[in-house]
Each structure stands twice: as C-alpha cells, then as structure tokens.
Protein backbone atom coordinates (compact mmCIF):
# COMPACT_ATOMS: atom_id res chain seq x y z
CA UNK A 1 21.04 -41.05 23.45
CA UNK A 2 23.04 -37.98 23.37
CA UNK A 3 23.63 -38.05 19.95
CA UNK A 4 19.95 -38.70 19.36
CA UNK A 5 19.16 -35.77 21.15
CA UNK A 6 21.21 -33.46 19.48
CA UNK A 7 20.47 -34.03 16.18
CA UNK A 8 17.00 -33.67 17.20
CA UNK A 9 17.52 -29.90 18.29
CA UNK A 10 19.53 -29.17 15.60
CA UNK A 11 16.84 -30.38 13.53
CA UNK A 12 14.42 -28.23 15.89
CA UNK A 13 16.77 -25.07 15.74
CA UNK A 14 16.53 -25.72 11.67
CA UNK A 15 12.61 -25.99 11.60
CA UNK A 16 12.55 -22.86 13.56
CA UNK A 17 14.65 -20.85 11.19
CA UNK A 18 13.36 -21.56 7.92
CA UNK A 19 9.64 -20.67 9.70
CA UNK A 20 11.38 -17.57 10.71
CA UNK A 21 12.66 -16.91 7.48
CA UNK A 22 9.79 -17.63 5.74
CA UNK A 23 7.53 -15.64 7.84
CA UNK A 24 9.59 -12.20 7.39
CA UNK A 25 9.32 -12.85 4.04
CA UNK A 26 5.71 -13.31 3.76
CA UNK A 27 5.34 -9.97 6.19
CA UNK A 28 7.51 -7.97 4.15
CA UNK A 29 4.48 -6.67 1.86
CA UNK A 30 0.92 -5.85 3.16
CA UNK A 31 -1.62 -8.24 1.68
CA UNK A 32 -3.08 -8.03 -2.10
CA UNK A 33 0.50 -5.90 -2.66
CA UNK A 34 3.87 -7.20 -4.37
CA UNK A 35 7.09 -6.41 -2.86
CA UNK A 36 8.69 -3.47 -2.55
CA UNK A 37 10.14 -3.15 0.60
CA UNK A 38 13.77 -3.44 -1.21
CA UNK A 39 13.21 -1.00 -3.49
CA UNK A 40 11.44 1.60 -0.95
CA UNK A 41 14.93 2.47 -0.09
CA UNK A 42 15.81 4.39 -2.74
CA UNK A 43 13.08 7.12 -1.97
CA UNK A 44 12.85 9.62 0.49
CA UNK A 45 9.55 9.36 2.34
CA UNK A 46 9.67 11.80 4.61
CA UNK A 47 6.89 13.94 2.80
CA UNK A 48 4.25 11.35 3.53
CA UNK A 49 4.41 12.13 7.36
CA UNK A 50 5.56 15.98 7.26
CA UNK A 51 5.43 18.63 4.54
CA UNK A 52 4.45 22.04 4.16
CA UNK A 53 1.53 21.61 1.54
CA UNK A 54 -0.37 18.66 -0.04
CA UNK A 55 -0.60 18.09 -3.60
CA UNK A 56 -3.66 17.19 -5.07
CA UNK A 57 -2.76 15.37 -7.57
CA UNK A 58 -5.99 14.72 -9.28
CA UNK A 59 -7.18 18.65 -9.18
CA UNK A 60 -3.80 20.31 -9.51
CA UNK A 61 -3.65 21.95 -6.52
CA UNK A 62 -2.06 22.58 -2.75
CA UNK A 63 -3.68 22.01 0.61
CA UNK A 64 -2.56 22.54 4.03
CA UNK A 65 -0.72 19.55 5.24
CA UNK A 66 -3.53 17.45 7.24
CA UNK A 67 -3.01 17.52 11.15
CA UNK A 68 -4.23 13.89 12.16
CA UNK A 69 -7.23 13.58 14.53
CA UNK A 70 -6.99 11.04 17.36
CA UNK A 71 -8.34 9.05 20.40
CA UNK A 72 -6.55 7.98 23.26
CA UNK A 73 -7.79 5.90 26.08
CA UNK A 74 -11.77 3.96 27.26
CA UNK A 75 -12.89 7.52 27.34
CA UNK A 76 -11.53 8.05 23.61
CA UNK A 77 -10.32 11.66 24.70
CA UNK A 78 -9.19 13.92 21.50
CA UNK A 79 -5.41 12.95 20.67
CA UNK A 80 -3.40 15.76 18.42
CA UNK A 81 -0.19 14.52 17.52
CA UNK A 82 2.32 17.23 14.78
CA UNK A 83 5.83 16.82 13.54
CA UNK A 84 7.92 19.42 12.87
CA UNK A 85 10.55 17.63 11.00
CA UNK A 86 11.06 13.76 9.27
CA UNK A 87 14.24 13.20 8.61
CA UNK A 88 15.46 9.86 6.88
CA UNK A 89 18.00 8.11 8.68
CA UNK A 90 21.67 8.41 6.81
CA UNK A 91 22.89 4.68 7.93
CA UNK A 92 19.87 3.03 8.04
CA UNK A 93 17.35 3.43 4.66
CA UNK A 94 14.48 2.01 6.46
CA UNK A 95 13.92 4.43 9.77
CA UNK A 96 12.83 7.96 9.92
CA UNK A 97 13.92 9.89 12.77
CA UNK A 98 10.97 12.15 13.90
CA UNK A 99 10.53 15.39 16.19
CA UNK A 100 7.20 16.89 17.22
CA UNK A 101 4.65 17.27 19.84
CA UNK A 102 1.43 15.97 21.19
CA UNK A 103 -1.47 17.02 22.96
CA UNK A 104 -4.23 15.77 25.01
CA UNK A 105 -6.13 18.80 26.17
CA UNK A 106 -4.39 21.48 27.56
CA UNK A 107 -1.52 19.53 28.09
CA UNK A 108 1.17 19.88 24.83
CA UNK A 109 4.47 17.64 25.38
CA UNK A 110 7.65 17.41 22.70
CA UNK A 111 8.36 14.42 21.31
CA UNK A 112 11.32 12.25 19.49
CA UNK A 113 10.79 8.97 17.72
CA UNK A 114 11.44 6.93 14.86
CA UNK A 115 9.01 5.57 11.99
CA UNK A 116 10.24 1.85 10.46
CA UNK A 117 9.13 0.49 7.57
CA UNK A 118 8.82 -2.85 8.18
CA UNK A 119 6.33 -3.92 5.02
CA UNK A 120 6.08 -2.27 1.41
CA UNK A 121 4.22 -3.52 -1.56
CA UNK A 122 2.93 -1.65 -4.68
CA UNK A 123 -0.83 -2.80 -5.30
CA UNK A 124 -1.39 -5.99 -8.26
CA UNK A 125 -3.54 -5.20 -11.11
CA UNK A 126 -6.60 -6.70 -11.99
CA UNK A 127 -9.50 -7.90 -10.11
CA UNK A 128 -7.92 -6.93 -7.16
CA UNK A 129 -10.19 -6.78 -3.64
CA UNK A 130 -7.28 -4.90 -2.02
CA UNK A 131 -6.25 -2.59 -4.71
CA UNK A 132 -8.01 1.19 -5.33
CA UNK A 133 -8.94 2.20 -8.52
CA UNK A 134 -6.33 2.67 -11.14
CA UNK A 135 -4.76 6.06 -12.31
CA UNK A 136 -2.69 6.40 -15.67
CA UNK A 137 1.01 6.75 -15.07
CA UNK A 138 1.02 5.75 -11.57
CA UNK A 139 1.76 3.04 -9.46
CA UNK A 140 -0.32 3.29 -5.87
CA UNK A 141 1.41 1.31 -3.14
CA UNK A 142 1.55 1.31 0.33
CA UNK A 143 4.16 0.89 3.58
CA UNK A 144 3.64 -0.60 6.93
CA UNK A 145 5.36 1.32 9.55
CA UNK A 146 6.26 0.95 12.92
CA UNK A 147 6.63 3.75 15.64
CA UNK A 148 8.18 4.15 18.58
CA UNK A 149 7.28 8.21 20.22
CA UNK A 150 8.92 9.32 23.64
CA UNK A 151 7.33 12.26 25.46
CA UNK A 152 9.83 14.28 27.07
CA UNK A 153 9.60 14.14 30.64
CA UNK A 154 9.01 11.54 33.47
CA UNK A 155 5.88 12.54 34.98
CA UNK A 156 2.17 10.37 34.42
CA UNK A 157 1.34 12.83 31.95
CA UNK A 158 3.72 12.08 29.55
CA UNK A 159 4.39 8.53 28.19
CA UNK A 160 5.84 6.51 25.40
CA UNK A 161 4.11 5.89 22.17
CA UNK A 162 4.41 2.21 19.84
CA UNK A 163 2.36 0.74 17.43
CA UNK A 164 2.11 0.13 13.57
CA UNK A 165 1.19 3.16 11.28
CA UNK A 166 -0.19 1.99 7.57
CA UNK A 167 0.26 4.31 4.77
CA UNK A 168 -0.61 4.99 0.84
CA UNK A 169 1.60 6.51 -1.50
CA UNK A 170 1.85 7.07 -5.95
CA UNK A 171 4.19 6.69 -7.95
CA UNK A 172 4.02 8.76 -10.73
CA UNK A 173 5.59 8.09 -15.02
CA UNK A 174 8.96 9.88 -14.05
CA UNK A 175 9.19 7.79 -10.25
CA UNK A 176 8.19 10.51 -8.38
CA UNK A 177 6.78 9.13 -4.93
CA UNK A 178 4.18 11.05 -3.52
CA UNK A 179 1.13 11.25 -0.50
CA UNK A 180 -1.61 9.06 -2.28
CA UNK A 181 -4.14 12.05 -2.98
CA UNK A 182 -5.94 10.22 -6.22
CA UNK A 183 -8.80 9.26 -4.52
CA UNK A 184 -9.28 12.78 -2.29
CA UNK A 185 -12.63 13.66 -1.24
CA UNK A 186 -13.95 10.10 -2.12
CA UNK A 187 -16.17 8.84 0.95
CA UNK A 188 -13.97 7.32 3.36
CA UNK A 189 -10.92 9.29 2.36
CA UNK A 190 -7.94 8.46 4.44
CA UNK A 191 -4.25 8.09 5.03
CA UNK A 192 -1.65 7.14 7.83
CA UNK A 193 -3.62 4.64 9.63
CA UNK A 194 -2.18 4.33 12.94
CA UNK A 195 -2.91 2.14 16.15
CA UNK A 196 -0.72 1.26 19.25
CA UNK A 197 -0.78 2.26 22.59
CA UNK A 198 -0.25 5.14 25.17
CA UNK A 199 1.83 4.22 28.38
CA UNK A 200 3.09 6.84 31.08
CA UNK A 201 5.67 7.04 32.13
CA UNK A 202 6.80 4.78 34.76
CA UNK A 203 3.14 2.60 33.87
CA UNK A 204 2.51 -0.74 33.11
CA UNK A 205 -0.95 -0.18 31.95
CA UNK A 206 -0.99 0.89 28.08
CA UNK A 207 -3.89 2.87 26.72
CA UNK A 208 -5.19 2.01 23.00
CA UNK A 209 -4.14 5.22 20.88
CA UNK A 210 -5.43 5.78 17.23
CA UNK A 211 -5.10 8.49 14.89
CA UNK A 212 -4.83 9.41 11.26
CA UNK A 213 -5.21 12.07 8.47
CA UNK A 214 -8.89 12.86 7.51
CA UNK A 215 -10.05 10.03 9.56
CA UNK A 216 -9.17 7.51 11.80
CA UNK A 217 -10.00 3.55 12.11
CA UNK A 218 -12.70 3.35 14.90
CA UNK A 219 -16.31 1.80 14.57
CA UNK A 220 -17.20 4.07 17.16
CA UNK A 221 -16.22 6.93 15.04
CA UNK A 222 -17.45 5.48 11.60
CA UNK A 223 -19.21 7.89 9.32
CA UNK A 224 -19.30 7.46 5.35
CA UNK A 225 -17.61 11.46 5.31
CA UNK A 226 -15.35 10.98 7.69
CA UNK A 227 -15.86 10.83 11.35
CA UNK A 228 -18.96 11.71 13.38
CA UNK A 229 -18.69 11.77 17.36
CA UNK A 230 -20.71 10.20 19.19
CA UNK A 231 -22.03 12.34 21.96
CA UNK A 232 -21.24 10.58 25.30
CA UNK A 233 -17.40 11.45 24.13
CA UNK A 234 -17.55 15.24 22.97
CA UNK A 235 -16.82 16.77 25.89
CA UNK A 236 -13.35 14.44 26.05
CA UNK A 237 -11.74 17.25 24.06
CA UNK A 238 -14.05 17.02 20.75
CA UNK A 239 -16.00 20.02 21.80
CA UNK A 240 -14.43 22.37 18.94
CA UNK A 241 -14.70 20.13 16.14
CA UNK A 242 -18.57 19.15 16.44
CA UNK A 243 -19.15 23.04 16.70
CA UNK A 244 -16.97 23.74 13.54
CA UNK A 245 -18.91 21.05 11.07
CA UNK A 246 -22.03 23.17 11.90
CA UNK A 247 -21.21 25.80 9.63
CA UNK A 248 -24.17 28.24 10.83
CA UNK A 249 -21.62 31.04 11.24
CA UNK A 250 -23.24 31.39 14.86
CA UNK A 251 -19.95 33.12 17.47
CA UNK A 252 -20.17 29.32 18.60
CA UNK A 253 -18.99 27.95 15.28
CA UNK A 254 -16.56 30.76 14.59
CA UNK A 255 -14.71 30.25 17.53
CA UNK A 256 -14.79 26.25 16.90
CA UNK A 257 -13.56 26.85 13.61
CA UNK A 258 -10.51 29.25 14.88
CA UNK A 259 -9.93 26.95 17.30
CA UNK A 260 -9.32 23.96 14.76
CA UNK A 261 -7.48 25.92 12.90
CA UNK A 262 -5.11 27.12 15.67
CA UNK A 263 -1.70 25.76 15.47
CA UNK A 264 -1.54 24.58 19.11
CA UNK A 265 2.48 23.55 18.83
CA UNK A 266 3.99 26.87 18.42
C-alpha cells in the first residue's frame, strides 16, 4: 500500500509539472503573436515607458512623451502616474527598475518599482484577427508586463501598486525597437495598457487602478477619439481636462489647458 501510494504522487507531482511547464510556455507570448520573449532580451526597452520625445514614425516627426491618464477607485477619481527614469536591470534582462511619482489630486507621492516582462510575441502575418495593419520594414510586436509600484511612505494615502501593463512596439529593417507610433491618430489610438490595483498602505482592501497613454481600457470611458467622461465623475479630478477639449479659448479653457499641460512632478 505504501508503495502504491507513492508512485501515485510521484505520478501526481509529474502531472503537475509538465501542466506547469506547459502552461508558462503557452503564456510566454500574448495571443495571435509568436514568441519572442527570448529574444526581447537583447533590446533595451526602456524608451517604451520613459523618453524625452516620441517619434512618429509614420510622419517623421517628435512629440512630447505622452503622460498616461488614469482612474483609480468606484468613484474612478483622475490617476496621474510619471517616471523620471527606466532603467534595465544589469543581472536580470527581463525587469526594469523604475522611479517616479503619482498623483491623485493634490496629493503627489514618489515612487520605486519594477516592470517584468513576463510575455513577448511579434504579431503573425496574414489574416490575422489580432494583428494591426502591416508597415514595410517593420515587425510590430508586443510585451506583457508586470508591475509592482511602492509609494513612499506609510500613511492611507500612499499604497502599493501591481498589476499587468500590455504594450506595442516596431521593429524597424536595421532592428531598431521602437514605441509602436504606425497607427497614431487612428481612432482608438493607444499604448501601455495597464490594470491592477491600488492598496494603502497597511490595507487589505485593493482599489481597481487603470491607466494608459492616449487612452485607457474602461467602457465607462469609451469614446471612438479617445476618452469622453462621463459627467457624474468630472468633478473626481477630471475637471481640467473636459474644460481643455472645449477649445473655445474662453479664460475657462485656457486655464484647463495650462493646467494639463503643467508638469505636476517637479
């Protein structure tokens, strides 16, 4: 009997490993992608979360580097999160060791963190569902990343940060990875696609936390241009940006569109 039972969790242990195994494997490249997590070492990514212009491919030109827009808890107040360095991590090619700062209204609190890629695939041709529309000479791809953000301090207003962050990158004739800008100003536009959770400090109850460049994933929020805010949550921080899309150079406006423009982390 003892015998019988021990080959039958070895057998169990063995069952449990090759599903293991097998299910790393099939989440180490997002769907309609092939695999590239291997090969993702060899480039620095660091530009995709944190550089001081963005190319536009397409149009040959520079842009300020997009500041994401956010929502953070039921009452989907305005998130601002802004790093002021990426670093790639010397000893380990997969992790990105971030610094920064967020803000939820008045209240602007450093940060440290890392960003792990955990999935990478570059899109299949064809009649692909998943993939975006090709571009000569490049490859688009995209990486799955997952973040872990630590507010300085101990206090309720300050918390921890974790989720999974999803974003698009080229790769150009000469391997030059860059920001995915080939489809810019497309309807829908988008990039670094995150959603996790909020938690205080010294909290068990987590908060759901999204944010993005251009846009961010919320049906709420939906709006073929971008996003649109729905008036029972303006006045949770999103005063500003209504007022700037206006565009009726009225004082109002003015100061809306200062005020977006404002770096808030210096």
């Amino acid at each position: 009997m003892k015998n019988t039972g021990l080959r039958f969790f070895c057998a169990l242990c063995l069952i449990c490993s090759i599903s293991f195994l097998t299910n790393n494997q099939a989440r180490s490249q997002p769907a309609g992608t092939s695999n590239f997590l291997s090969n993702i070492k060899s480039y620095d990514l660091a530009s995709l979360w944190h550089a001081d212009h963005l190319k536009i491919i397409d149009m040959k030109e520079m842009q300020s580097f997009p500041e994401p827009l956010g929502i953070v808890g039921k009452n989907c107040q305005r998130f601002y999160i802004h790093y002021s360095s990426v670093v790639k991590d010397p000893t380990s090619p997969y992790k990105y060791k971030v610094l920064g700062k967020t803000r939820v209204g008045n209240q602007v609190r450093q940060i440290t963190g890392t960003i792990t890629i955990i999935q990478a695939g570059i899109y299949k041709p064809g009649n692909n569902p998943y993939a975006p529309e090709p571009h000569k000479g490049y490859r688009r791809g995209k990486v799955v990343s997952h973040i872990v953000i630590n507010e300085n301090g101990s206090t309720a207003a300050t918390g921890n940060i974790t989720g999974q962050m999803t974003t698009e990158f080229c790769i150009d004739a000469k391997n030059n990875l860059f920001y995915d800008t080939l489809d810019f100003g497309i309807d829908g536009y988008s990039n670094n696609q995150f959603t996790g959770t909020w938690t205080a400090h010294g909290s068990k109850s987590a908060q759901p936390l999204k944010y993005g460049d251009f846009s961010f994933q919320d049906d709420r929020f939906a709006d073929t241009y971008g996003i649109t805010v729905p008036p029972e949550f303006q006045k949770y921080g999103w005063i500003s940006f209504v007022n700037a899309i206006s565009d009726d150079f009225s004082p109002a406006n003015k100061a809306a569109i200062a005020e977006e423009k404002r770096q808030w982390w210096k």
